[in-house]
N, C-alpha and C. Protein backbone atom coordinates (compact mmCIF):
# COMPACT_ATOMS: atom_id res chain seq x y z
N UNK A 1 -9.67 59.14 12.13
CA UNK A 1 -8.92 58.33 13.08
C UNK A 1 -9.91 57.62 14.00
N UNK A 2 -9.57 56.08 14.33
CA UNK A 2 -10.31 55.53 15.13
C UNK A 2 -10.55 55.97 16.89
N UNK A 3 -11.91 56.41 17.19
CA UNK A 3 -11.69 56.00 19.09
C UNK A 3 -10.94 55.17 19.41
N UNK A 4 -10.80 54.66 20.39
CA UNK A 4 -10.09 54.07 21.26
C UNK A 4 -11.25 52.96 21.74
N UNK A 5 -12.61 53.60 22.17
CA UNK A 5 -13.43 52.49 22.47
C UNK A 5 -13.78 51.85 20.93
N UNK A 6 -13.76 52.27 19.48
CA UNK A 6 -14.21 51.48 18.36
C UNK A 6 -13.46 50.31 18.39
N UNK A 7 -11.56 50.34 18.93
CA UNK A 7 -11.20 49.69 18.72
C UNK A 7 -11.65 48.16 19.79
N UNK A 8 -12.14 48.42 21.79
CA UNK A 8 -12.48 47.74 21.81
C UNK A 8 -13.18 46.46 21.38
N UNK A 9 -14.00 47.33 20.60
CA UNK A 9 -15.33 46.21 20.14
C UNK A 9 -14.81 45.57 18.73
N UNK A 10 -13.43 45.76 18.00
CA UNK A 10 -13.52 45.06 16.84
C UNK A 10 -12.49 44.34 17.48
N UNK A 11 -11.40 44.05 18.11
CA UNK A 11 -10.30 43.34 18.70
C UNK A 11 -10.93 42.15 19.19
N UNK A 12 -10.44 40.51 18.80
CA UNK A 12 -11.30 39.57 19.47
C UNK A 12 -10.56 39.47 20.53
N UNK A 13 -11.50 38.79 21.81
CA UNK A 13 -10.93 38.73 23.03
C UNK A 13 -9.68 37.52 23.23
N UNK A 14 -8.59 37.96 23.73
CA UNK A 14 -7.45 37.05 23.84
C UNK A 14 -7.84 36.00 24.94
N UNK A 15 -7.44 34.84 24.32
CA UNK A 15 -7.18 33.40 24.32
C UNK A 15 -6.10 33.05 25.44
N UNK A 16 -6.18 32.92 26.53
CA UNK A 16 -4.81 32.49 26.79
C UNK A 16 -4.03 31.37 26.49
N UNK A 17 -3.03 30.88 26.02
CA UNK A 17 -2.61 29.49 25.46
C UNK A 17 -2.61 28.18 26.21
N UNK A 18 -2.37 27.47 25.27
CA UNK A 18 -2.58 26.07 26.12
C UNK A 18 -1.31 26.13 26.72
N UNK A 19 -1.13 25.99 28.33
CA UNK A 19 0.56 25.65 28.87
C UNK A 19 0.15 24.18 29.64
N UNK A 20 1.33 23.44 29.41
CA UNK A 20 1.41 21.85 29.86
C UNK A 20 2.19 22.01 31.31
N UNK A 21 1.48 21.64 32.33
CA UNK A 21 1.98 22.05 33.96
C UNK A 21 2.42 20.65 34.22
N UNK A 22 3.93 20.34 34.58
CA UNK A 22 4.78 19.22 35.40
C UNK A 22 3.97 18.96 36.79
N UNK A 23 4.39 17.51 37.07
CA UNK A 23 3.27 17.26 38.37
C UNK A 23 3.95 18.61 39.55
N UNK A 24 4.64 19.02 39.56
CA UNK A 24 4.95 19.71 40.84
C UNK A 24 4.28 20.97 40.56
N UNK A 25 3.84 21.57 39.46
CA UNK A 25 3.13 22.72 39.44
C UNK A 25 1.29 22.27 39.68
N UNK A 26 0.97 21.30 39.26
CA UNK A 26 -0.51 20.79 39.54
C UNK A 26 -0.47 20.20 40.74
N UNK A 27 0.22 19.83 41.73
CA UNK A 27 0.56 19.46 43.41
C UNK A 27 0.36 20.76 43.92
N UNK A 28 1.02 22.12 43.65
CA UNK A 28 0.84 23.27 44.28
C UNK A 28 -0.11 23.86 44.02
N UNK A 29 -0.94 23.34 42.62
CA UNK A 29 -2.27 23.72 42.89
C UNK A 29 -3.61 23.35 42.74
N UNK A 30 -3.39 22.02 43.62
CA UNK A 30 -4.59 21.13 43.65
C UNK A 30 -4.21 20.49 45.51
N UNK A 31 -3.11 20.73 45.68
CA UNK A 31 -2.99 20.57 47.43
C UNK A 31 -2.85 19.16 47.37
N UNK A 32 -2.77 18.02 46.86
CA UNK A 32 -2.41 16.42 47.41
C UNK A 32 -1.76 15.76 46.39
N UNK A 33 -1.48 14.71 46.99
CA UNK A 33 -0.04 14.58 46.43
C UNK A 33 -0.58 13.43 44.69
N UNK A 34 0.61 12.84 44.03
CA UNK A 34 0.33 12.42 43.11
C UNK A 34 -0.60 10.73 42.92
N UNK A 35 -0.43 9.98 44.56
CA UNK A 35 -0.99 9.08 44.21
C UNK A 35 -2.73 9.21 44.47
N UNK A 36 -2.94 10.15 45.22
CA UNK A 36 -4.37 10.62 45.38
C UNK A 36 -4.95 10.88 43.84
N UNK A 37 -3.99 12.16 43.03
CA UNK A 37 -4.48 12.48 41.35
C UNK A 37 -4.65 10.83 40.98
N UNK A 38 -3.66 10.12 40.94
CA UNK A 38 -4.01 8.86 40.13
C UNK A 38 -5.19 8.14 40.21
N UNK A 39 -5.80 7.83 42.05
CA UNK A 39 -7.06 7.70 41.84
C UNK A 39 -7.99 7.93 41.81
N UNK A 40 -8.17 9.17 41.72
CA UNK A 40 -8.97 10.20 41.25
C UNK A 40 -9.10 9.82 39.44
N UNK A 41 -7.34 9.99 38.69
CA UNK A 41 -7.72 9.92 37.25
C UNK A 41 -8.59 7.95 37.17
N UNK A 42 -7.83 7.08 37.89
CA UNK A 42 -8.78 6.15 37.70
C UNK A 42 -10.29 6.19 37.93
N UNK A 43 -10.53 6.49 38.84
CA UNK A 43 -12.30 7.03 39.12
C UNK A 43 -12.86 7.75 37.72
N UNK A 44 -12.20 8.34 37.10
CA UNK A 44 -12.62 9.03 35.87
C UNK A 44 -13.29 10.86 37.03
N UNK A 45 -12.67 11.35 37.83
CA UNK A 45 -12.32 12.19 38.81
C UNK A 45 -11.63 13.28 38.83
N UNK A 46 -10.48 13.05 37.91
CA UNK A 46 -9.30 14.37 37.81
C UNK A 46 -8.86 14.07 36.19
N UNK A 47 -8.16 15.30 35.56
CA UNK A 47 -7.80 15.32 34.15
C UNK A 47 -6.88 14.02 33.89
N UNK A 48 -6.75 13.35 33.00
CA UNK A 48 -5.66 12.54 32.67
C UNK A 48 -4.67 13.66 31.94
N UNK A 49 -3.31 13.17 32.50
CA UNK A 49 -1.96 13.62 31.85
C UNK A 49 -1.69 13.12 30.37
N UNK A 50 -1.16 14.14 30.28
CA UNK A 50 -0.97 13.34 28.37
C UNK A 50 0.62 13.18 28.46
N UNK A 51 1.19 12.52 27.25
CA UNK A 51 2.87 12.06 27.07
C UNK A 51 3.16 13.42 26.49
N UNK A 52 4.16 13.71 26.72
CA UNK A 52 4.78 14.95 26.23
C UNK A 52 5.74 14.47 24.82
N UNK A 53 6.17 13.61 25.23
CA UNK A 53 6.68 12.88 23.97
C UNK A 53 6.25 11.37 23.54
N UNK A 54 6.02 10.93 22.26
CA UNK A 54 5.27 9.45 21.55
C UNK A 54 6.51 8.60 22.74
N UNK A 55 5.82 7.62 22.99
CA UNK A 55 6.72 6.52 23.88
C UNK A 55 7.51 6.94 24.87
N UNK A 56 7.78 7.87 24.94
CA UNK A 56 8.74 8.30 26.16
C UNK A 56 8.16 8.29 27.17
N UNK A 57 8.26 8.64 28.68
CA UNK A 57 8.06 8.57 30.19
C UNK A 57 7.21 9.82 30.67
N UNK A 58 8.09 10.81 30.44
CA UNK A 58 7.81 12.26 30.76
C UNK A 58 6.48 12.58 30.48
N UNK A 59 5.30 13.79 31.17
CA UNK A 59 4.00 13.44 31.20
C UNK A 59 3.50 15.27 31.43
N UNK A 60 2.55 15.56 31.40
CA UNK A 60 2.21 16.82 32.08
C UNK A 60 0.91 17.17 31.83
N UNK A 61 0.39 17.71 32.74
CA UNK A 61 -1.54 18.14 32.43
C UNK A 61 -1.59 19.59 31.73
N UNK A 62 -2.69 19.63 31.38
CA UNK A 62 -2.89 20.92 30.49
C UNK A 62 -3.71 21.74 31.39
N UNK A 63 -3.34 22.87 31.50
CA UNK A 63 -3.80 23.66 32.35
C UNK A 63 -4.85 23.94 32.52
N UNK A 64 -5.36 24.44 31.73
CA UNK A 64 -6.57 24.77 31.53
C UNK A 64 -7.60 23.84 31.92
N UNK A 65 -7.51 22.14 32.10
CA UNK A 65 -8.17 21.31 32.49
C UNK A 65 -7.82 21.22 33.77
N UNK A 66 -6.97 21.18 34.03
CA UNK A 66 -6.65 21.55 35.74
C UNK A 66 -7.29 22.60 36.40
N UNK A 67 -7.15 23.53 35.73
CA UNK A 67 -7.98 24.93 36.16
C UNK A 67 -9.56 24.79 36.00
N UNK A 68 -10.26 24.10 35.67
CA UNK A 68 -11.72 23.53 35.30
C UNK A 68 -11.66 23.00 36.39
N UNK A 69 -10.85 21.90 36.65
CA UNK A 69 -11.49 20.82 37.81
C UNK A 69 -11.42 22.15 38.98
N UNK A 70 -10.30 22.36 39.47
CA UNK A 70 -10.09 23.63 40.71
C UNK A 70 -11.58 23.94 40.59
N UNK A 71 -11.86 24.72 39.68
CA UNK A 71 -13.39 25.46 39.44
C UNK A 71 -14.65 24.76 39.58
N UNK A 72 -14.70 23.85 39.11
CA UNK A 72 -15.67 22.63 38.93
C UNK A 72 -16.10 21.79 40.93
N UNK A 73 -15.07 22.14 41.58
CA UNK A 73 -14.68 21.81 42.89
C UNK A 73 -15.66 22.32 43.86
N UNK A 74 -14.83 24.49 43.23
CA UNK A 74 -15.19 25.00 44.45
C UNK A 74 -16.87 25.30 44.06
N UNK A 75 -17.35 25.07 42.49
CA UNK A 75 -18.79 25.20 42.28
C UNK A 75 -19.54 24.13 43.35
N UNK A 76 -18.86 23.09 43.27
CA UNK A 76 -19.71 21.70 43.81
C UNK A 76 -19.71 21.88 45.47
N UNK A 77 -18.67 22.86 45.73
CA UNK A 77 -18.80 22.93 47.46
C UNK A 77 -19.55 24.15 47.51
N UNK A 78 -20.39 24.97 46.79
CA UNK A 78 -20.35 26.07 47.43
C UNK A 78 -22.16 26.09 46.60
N UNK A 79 -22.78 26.61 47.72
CA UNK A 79 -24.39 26.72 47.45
C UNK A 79 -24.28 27.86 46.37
N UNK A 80 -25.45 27.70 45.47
CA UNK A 80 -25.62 28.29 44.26
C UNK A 80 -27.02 29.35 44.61
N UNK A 81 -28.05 28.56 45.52
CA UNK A 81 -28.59 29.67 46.12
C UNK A 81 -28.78 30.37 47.53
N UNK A 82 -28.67 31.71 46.61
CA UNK A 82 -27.87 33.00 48.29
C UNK A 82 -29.31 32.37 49.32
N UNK A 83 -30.21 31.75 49.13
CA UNK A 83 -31.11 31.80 50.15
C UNK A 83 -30.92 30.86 51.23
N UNK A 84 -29.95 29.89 50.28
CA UNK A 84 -29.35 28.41 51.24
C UNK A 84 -28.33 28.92 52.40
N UNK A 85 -28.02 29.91 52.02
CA UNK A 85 -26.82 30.21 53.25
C UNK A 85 -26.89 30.72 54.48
């Protein structure tokens, strides 16, 4: 019968999935509102939204690129060396 730690090490590490966030979930977590994202996405600045459906209106960012920029943010505000602080 297998350990319990054998099984750690053969299990690959889970993926979390791609989820598509509506502007009101990327507003609550990026703090400003949608015409700021826009020029930001024009600047080439913040993720572009993709169509949720071919030709239709409806729109939503992918999380995970949202969650990069957040990250990508607080790297760029925050000194990298402990000696700078």
């Amino acid at each position: 019968m297998a350990d319990i730690t054998d099984l750690k090490t053969t299990l690959p590490p889970l993926i979390p999935p791609n989820r598509l966030l509506r502007w009101p979930e990327v507003r609550d977590r990026v703090g400003f509102c949608r015409s700021q994202a826009y020029k930001l996405i024009d600047k080439g600045k913040f993720p572009k939204p993709i169509a949720l459906v071919e030709g239709g209106r409806s729109i939503a960012w992918i999380e995970i690129e949202i969650q990069e920029w957040i990250d990508q943010r607080i790297a760029d505000t925050r000194p990298t060396d402990p000696e700078s602080t």
